[in-house]
N, C-alpha and C. Protein backbone atom coordinates (compact mmCIF):
# COMPACT_ATOMS: atom_id res chain seq x y z
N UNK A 1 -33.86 8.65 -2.17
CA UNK A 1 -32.53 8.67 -2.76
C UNK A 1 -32.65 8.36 -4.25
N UNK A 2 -31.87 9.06 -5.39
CA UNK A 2 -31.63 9.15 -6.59
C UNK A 2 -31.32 7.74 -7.18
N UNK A 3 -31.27 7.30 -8.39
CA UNK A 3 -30.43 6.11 -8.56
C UNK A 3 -29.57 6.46 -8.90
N UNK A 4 -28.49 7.87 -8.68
CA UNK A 4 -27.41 8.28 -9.08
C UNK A 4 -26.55 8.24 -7.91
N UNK A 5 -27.42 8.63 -6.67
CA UNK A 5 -26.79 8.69 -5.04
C UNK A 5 -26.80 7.04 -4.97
N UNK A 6 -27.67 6.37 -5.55
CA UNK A 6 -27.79 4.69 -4.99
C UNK A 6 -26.49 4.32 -5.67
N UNK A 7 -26.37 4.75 -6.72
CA UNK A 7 -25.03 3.69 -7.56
C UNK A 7 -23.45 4.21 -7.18
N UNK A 8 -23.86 5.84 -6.80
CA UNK A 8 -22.66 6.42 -6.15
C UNK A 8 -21.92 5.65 -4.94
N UNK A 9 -23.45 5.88 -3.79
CA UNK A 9 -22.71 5.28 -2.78
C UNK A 9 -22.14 3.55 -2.96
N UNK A 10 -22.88 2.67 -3.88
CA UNK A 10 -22.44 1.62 -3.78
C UNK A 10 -20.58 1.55 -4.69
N UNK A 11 -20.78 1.98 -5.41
CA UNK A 11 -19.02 2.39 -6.01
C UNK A 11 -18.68 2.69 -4.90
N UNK A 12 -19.08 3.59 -4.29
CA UNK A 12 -17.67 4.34 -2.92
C UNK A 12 -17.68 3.37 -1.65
N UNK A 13 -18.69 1.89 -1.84
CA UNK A 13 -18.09 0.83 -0.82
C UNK A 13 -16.74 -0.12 -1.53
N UNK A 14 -16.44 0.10 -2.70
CA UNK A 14 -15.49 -0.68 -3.24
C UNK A 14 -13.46 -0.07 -2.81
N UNK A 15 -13.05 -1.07 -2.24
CA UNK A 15 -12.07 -0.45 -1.90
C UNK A 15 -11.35 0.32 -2.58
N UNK A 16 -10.28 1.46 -2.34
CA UNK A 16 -9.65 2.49 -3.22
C UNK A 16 -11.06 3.49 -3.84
N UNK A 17 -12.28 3.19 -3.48
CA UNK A 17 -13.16 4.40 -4.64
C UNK A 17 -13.58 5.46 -3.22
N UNK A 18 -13.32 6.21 -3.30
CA UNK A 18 -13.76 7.47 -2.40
C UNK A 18 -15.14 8.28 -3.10
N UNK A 19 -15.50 8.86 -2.63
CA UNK A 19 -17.20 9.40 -3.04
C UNK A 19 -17.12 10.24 -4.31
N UNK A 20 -15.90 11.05 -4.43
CA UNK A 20 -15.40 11.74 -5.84
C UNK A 20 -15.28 10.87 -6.91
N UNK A 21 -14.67 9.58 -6.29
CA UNK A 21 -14.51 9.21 -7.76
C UNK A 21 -15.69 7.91 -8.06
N UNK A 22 -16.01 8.08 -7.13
CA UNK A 22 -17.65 6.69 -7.43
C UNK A 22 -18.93 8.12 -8.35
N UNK A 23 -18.45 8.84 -7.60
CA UNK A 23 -19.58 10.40 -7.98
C UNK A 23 -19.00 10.10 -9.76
N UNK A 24 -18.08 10.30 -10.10
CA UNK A 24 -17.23 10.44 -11.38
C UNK A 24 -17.40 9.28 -12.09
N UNK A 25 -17.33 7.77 -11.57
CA UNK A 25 -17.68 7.07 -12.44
C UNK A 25 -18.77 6.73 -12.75
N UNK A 26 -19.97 6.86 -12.32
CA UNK A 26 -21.24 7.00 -12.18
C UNK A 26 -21.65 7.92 -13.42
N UNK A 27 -21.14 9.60 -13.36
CA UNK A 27 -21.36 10.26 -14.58
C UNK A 27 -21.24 9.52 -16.08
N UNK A 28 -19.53 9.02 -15.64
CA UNK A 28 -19.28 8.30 -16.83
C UNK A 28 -19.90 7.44 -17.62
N UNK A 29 -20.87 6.60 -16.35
CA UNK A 29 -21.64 5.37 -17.31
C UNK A 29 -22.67 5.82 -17.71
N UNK A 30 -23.04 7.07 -16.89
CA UNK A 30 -24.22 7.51 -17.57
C UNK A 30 -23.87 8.58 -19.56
N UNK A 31 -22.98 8.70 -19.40
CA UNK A 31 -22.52 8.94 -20.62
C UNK A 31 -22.13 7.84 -21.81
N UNK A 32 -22.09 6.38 -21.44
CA UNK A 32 -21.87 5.44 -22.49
C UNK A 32 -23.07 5.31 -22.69
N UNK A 33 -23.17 4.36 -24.06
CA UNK A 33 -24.36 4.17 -24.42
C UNK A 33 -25.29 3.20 -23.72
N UNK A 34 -26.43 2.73 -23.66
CA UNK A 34 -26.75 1.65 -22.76
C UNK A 34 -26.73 0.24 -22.81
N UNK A 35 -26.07 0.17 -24.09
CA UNK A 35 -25.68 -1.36 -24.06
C UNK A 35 -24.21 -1.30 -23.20
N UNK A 36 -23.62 -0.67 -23.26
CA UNK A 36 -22.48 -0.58 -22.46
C UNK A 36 -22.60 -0.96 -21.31
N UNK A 37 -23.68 -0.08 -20.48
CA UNK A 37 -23.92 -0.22 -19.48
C UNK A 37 -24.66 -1.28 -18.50
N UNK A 38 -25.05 -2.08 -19.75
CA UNK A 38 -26.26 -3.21 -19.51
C UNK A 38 -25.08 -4.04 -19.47
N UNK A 39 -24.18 -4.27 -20.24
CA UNK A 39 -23.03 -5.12 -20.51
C UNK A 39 -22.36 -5.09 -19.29
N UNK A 40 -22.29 -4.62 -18.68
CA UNK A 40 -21.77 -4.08 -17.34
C UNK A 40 -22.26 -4.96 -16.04
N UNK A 41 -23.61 -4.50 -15.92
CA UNK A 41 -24.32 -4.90 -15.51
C UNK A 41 -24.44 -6.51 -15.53
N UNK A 42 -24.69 -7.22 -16.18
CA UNK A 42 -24.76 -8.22 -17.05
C UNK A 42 -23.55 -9.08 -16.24
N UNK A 43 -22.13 -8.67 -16.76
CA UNK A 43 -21.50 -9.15 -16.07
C UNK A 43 -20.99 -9.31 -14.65
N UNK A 44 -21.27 -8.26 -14.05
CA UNK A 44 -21.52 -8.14 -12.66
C UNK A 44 -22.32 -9.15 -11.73
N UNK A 45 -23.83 -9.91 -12.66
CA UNK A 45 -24.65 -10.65 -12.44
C UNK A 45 -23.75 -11.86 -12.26
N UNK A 46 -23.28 -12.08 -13.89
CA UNK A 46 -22.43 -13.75 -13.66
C UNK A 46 -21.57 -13.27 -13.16
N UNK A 47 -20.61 -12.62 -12.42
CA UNK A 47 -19.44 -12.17 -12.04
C UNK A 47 -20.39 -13.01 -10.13
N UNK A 48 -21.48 -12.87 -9.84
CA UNK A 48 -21.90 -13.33 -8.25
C UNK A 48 -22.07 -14.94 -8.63
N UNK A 49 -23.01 -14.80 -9.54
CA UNK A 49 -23.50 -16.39 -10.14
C UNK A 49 -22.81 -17.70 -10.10
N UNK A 50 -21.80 -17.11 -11.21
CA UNK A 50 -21.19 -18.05 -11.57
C UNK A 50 -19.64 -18.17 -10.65
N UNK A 51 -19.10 -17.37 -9.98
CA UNK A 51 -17.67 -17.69 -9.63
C UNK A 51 -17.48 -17.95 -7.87
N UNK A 52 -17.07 -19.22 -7.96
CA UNK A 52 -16.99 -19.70 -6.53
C UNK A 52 -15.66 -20.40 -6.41
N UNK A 53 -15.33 -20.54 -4.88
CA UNK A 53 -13.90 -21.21 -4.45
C UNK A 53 -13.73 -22.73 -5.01
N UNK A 54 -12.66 -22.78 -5.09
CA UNK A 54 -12.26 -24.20 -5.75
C UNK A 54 -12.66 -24.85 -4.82
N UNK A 55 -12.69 -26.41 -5.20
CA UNK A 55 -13.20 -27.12 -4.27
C UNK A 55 -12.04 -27.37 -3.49
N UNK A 56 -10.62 -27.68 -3.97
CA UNK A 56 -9.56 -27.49 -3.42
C UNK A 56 -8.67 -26.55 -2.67
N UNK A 57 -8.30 -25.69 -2.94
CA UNK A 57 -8.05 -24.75 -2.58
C UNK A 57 -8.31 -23.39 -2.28
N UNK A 58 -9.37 -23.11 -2.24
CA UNK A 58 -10.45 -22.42 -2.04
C UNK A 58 -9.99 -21.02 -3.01
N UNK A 59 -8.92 -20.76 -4.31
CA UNK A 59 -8.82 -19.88 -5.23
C UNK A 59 -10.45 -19.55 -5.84
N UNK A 60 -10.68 -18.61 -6.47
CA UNK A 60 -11.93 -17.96 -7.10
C UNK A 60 -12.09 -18.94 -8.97
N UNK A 61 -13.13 -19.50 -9.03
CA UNK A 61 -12.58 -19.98 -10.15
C UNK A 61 -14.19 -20.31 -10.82
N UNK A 62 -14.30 -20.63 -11.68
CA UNK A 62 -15.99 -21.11 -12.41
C UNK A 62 -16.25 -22.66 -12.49
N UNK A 63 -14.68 -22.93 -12.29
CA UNK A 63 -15.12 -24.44 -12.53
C UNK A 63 -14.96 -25.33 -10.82
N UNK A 64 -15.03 -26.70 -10.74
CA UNK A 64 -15.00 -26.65 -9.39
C UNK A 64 -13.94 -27.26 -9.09
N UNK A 65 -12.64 -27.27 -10.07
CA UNK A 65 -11.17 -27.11 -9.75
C UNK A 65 -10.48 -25.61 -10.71
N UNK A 66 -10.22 -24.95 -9.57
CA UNK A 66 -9.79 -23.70 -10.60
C UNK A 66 -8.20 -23.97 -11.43
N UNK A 67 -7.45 -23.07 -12.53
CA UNK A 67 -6.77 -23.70 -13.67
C UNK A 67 -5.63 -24.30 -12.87
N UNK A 68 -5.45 -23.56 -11.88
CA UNK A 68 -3.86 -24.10 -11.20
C UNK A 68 -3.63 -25.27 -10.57
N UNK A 69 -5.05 -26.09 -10.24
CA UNK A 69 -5.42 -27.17 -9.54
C UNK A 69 -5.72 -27.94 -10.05
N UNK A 70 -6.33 -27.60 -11.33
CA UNK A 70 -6.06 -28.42 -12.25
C UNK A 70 -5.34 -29.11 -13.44
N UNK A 71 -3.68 -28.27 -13.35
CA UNK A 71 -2.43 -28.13 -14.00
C UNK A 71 -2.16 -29.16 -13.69
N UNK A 72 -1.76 -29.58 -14.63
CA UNK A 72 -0.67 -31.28 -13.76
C UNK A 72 0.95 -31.48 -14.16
N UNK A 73 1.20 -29.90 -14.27
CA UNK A 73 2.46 -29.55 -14.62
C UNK A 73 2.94 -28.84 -13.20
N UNK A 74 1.80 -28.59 -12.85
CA UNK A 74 1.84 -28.12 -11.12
C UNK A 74 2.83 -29.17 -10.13
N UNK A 75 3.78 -28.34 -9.30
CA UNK A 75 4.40 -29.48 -8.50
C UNK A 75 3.36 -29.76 -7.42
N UNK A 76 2.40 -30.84 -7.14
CA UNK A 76 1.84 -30.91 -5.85
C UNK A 76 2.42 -30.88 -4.57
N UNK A 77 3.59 -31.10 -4.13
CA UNK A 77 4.28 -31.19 -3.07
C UNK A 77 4.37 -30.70 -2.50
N UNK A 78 4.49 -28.85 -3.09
CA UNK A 78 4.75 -27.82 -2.42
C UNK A 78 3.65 -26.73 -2.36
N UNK A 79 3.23 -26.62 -0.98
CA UNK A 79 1.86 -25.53 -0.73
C UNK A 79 1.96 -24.63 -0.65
N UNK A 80 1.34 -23.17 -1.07
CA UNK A 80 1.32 -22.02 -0.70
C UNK A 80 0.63 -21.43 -0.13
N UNK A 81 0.55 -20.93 0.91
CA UNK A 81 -0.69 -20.37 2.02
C UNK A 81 -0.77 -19.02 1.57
N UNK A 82 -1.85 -18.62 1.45
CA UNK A 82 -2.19 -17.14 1.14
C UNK A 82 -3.61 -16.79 2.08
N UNK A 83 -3.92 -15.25 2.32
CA UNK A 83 -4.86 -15.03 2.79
C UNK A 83 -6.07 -14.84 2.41
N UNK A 84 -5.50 -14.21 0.51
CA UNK A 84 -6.82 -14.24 -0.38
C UNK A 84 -6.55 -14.71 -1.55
N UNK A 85 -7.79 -14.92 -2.26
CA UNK A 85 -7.34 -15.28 -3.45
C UNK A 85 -6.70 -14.11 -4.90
N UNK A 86 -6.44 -13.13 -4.28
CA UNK A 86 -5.98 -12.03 -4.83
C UNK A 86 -4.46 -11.78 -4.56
N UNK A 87 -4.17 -12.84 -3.69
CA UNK A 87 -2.62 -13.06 -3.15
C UNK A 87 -1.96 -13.80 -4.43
N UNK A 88 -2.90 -14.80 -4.82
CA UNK A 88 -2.37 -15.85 -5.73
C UNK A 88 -1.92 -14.97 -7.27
N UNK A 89 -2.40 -13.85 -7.47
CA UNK A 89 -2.44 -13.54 -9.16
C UNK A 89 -0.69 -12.74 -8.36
N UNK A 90 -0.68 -12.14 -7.62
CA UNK A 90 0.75 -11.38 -6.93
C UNK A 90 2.12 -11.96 -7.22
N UNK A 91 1.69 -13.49 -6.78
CA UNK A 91 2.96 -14.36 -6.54
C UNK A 91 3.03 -15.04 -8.09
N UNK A 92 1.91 -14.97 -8.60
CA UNK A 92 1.94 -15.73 -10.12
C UNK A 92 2.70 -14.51 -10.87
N UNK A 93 2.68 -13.71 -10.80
CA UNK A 93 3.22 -12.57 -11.70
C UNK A 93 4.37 -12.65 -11.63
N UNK A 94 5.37 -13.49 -10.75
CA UNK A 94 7.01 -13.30 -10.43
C UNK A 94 7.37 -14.65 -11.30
N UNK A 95 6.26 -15.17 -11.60
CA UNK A 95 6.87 -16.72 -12.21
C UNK A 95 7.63 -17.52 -11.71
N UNK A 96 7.70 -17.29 -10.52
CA UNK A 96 8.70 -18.05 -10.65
C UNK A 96 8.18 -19.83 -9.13
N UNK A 97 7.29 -19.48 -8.35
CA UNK A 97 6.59 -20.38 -7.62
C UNK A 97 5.97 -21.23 -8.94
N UNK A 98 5.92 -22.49 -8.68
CA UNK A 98 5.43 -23.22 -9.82
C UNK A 98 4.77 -24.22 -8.52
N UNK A 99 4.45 -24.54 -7.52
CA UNK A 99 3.36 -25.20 -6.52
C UNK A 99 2.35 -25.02 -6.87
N UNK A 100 1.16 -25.68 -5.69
CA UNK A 100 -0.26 -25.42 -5.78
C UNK A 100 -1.06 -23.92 -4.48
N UNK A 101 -1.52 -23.57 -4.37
CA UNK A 101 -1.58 -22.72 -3.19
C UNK A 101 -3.01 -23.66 -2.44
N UNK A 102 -3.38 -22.48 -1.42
CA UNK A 102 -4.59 -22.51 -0.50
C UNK A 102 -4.84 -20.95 0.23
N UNK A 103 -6.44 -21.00 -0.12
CA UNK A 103 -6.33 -19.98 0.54
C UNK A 103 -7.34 -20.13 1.88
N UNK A 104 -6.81 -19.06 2.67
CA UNK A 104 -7.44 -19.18 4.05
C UNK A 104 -8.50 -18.17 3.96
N UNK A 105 -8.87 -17.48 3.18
CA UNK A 105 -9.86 -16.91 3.48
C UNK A 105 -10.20 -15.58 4.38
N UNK A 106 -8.80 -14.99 4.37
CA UNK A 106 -8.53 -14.11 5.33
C UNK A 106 -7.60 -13.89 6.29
N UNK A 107 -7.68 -12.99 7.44
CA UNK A 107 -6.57 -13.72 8.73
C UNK A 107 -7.25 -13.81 9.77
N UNK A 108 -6.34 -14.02 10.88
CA UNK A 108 -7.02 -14.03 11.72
C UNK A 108 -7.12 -12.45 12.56
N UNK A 109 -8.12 -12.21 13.10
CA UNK A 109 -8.38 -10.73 13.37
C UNK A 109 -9.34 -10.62 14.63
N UNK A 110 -9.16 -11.25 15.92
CA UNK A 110 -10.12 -10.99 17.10
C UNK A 110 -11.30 -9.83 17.06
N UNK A 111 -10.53 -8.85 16.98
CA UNK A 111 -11.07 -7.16 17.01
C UNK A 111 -12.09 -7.80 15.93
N UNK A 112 -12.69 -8.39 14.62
CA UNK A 112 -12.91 -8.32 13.57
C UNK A 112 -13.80 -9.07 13.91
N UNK A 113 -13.57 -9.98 15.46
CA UNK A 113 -14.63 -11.46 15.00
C UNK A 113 -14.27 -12.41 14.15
N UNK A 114 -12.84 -12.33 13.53
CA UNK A 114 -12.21 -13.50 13.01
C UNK A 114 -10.93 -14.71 13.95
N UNK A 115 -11.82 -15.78 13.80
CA UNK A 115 -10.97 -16.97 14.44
C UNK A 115 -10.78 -17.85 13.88
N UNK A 116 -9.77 -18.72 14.04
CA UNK A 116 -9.92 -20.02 12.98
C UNK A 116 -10.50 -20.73 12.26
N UNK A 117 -12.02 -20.73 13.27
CA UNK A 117 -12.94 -21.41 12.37
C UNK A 117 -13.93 -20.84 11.59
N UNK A 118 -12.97 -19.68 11.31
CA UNK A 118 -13.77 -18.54 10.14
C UNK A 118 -12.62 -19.03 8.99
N UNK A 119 -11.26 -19.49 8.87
CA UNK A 119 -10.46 -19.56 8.14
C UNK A 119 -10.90 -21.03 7.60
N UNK A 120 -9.90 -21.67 6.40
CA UNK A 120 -9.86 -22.61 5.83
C UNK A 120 -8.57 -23.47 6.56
N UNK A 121 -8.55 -23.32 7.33
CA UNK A 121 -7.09 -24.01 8.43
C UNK A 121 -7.72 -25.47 8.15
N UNK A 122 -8.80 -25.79 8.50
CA UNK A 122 -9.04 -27.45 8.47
C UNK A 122 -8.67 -27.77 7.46
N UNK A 123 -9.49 -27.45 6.32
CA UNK A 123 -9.51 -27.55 5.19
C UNK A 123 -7.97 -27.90 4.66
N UNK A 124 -6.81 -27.03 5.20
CA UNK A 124 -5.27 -27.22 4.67
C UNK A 124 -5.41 -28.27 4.79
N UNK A 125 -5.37 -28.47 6.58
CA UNK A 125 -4.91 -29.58 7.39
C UNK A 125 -5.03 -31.24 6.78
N UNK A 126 -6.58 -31.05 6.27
CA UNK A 126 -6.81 -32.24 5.26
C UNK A 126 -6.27 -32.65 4.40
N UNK A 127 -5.70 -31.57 3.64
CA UNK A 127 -4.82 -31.56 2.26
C UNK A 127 -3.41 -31.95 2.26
N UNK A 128 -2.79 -32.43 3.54
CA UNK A 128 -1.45 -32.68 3.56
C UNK A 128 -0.88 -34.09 3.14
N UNK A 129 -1.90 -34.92 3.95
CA UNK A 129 -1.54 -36.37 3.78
C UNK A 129 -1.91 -36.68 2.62
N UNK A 130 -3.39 -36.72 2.09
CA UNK A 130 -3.85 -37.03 0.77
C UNK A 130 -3.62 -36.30 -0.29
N UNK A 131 -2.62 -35.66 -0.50
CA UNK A 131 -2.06 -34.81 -1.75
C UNK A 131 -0.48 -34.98 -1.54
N UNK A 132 0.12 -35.58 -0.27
CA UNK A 132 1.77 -35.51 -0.41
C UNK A 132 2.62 -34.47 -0.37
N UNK A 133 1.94 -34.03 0.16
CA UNK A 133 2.92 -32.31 0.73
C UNK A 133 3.57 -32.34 1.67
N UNK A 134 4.97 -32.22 0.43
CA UNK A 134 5.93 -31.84 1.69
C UNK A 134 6.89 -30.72 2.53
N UNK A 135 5.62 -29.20 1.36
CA UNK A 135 6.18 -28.27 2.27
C UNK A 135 5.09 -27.38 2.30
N UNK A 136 5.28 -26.40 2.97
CA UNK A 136 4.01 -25.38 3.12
C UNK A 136 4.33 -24.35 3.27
N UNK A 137 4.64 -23.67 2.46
CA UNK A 137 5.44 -21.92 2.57
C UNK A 137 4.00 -20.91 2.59
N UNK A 138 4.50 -20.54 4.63
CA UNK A 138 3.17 -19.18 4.56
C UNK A 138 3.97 -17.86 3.71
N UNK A 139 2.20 -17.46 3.22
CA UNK A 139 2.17 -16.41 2.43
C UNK A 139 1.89 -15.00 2.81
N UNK A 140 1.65 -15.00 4.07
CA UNK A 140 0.49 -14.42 4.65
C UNK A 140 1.32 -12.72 4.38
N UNK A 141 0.63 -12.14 4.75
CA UNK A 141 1.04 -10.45 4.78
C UNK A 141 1.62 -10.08 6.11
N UNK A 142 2.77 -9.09 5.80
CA UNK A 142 3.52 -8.80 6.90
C UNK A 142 2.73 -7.97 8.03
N UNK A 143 1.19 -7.58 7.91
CA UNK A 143 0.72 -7.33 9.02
C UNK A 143 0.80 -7.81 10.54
N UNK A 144 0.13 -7.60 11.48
CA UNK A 144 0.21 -8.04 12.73
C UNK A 144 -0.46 -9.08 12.79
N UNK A 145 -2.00 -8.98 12.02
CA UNK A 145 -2.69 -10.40 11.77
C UNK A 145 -2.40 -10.98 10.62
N UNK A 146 -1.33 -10.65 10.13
CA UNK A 146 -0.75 -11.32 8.98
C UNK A 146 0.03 -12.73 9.53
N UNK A 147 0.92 -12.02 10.58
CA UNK A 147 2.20 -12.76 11.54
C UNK A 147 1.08 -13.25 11.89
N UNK A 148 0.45 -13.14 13.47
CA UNK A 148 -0.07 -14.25 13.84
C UNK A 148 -0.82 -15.09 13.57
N UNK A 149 -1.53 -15.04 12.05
CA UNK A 149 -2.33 -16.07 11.17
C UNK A 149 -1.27 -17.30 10.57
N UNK A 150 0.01 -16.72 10.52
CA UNK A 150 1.05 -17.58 10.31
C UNK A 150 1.91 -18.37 11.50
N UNK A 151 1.89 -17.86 12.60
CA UNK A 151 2.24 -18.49 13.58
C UNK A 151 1.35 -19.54 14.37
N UNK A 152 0.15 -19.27 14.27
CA UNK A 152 -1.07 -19.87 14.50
C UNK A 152 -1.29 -21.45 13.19
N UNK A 153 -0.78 -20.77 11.99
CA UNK A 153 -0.95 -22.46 11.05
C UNK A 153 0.45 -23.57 11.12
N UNK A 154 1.29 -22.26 11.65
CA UNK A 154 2.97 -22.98 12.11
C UNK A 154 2.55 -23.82 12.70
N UNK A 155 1.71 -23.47 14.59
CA UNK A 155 1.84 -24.29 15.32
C UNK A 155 0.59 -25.72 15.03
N UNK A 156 -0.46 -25.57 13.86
CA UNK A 156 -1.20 -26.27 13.48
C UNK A 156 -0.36 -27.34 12.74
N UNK A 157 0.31 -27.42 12.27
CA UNK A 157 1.04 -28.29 11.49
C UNK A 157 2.21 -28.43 12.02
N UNK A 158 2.81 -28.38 13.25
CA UNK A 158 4.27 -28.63 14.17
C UNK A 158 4.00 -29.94 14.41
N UNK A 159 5.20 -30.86 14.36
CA UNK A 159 5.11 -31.67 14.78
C UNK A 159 4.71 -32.76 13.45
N UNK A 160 4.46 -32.61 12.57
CA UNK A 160 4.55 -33.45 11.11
C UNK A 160 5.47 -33.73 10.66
N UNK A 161 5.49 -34.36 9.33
CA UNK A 161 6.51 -34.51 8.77
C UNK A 161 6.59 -33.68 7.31
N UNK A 162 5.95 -32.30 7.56
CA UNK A 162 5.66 -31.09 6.77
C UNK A 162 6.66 -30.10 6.91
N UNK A 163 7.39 -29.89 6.35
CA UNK A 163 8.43 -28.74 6.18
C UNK A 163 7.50 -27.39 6.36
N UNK A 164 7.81 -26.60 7.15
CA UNK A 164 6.57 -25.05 7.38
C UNK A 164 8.00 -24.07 6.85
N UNK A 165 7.61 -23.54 5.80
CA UNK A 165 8.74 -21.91 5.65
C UNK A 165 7.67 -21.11 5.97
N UNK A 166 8.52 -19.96 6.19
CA UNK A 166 7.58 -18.55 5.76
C UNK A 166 8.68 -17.67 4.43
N UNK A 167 7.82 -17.16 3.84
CA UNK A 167 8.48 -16.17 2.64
C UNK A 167 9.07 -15.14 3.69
N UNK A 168 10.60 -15.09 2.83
CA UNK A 168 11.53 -13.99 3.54
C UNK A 168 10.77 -12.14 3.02
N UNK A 169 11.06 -11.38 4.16
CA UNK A 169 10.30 -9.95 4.19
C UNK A 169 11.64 -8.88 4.45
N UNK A 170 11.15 -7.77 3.93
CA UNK A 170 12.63 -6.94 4.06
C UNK A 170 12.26 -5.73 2.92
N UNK A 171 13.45 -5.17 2.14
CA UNK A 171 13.67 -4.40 1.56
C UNK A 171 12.79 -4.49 0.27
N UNK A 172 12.69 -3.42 -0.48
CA UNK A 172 12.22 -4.21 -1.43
C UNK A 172 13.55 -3.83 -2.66
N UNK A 173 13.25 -4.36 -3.77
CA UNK A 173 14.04 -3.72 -4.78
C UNK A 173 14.27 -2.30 -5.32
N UNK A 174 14.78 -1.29 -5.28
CA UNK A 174 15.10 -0.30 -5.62
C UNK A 174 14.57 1.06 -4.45
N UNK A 175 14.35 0.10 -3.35
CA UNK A 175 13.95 0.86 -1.95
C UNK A 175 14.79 1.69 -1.20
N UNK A 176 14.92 2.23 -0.67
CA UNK A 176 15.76 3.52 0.01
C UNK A 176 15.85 2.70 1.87
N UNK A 177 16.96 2.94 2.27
CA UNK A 177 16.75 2.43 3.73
C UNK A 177 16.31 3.56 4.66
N UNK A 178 16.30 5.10 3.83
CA UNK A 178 15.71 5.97 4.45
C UNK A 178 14.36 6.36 4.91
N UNK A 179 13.35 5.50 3.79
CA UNK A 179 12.17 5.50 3.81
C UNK A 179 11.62 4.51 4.51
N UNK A 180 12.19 3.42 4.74
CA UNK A 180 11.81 2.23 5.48
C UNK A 180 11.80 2.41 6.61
N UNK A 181 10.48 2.14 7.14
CA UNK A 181 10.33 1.67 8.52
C UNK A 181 10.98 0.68 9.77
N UNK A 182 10.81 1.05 11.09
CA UNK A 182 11.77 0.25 11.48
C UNK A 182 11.59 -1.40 11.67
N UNK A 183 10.62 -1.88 11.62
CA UNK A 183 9.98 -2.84 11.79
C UNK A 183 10.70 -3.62 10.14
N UNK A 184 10.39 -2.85 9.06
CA UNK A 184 10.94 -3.47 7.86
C UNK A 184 12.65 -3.89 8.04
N UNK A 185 12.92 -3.18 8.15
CA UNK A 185 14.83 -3.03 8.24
C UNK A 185 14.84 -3.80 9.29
N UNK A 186 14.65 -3.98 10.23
CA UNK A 186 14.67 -5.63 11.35
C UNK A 186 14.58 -6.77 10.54
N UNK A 187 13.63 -6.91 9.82
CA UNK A 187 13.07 -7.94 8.92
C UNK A 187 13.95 -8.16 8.00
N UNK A 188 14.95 -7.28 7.39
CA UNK A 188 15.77 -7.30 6.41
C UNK A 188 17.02 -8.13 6.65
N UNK A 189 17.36 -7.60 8.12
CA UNK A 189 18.25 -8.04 8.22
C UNK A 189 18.45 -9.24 9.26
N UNK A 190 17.43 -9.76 9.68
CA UNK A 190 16.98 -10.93 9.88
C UNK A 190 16.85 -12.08 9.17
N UNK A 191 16.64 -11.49 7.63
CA UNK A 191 16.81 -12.70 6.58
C UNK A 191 17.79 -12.62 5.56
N UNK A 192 18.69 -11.68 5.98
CA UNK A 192 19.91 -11.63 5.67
C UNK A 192 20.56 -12.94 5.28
N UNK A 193 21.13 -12.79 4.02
CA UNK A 193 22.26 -13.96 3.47
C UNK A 193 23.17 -13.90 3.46
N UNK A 194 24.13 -15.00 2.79
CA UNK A 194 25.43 -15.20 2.39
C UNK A 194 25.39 -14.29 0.46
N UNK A 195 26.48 -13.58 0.84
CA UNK A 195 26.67 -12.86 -0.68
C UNK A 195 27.77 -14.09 -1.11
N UNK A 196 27.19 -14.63 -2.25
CA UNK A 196 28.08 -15.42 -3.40
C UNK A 196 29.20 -14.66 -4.32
């Protein structure tokens, strides 16, 4: 095999890259110059090296409290459960959550070989008493192992003196009720409010 087929196929394991366009970006680098490409490279190296889970919350970070954990403008009280740490930049973009999160590391997924003690569930569990949390809003994704990764940390923490939400699911903004699925439009109107 080529080192053009080697770098192809490894682009087309990256999610969203299909073989056309790993084939395509591949040309491309071979068209920059080679510091470009070394630069690339380069960072890719410290990109494995250097970046690991917080010690806290298991976010992606270089240091061994990543920036949000180490904010102290951060409200500690209030937790955010997410599945990855790619959940966290999502919910930061709305501005408007000002808590600390956690991530689990995934969901839970039988078919997958994923069970709890593939997740960071302990790890929360620890974090409640010795940090003062007094709520824990799941984050999780409206999948099927989205729901039951959230019903599963519900019933892990029942029975505390931990407030458990889940984030309300439904419509989205400027969405059509024609296009929506039926499973969504249940959801909508399940978390249906009071109009002010």
């Amino acid at each position: 095999m080529s080192v053009i087929d080697e770098l192809t196929s490894e682009l087309a394991r990256l999610p969203g890259i299909g073989r056309k366009t790993a084939l395509r970006l591949t040309y491309h680098l071979l068209r920059q110059p080679a510091a470009q490409s070394r630069r690339l490279a380069e960072t890719l190296v410290a990109l494995t090296e250097r970046v690991r889970p917080c010690d806290r919350c298991f976010n992606l970070t270089e240091q061994p409290l990543c920036p949000l954990c180490a904010d102290p403008r951060r409200e500690a009280t209030v937790l955010c459960v997410v599945e990855e740490a790619s959940d966290i930049a999502s919910i930061e973009r709305a501005g408007e959550f000002r808590g600390l999160y956690h991530v689990l590391g995934g969901r839970l997924s039988p078919l997958d070989g994923v069970g709890p003690d593939d997740l960071s569930i302990g790890a929360l569990l620890a974090r409640l008493g010795p940090e003062g949390v007094q709520e824990v809003i799941l984050a999780t994704n409206p999948s099927l192992e989205g729901e039951a990764t959230a019903l599963y940390v519900q019933r892990q923490l029942a029975g505390g003196a931990v407030r458990v939400t889940r984030i309300a699911r439904g419509l989205p903004v400027g969405g059509d009720l024609e296009y929506a699925d039926g499973v969504t439009i249940a959801q909508a109107l399940a978390a249906r409010r009071e109009m002010l």
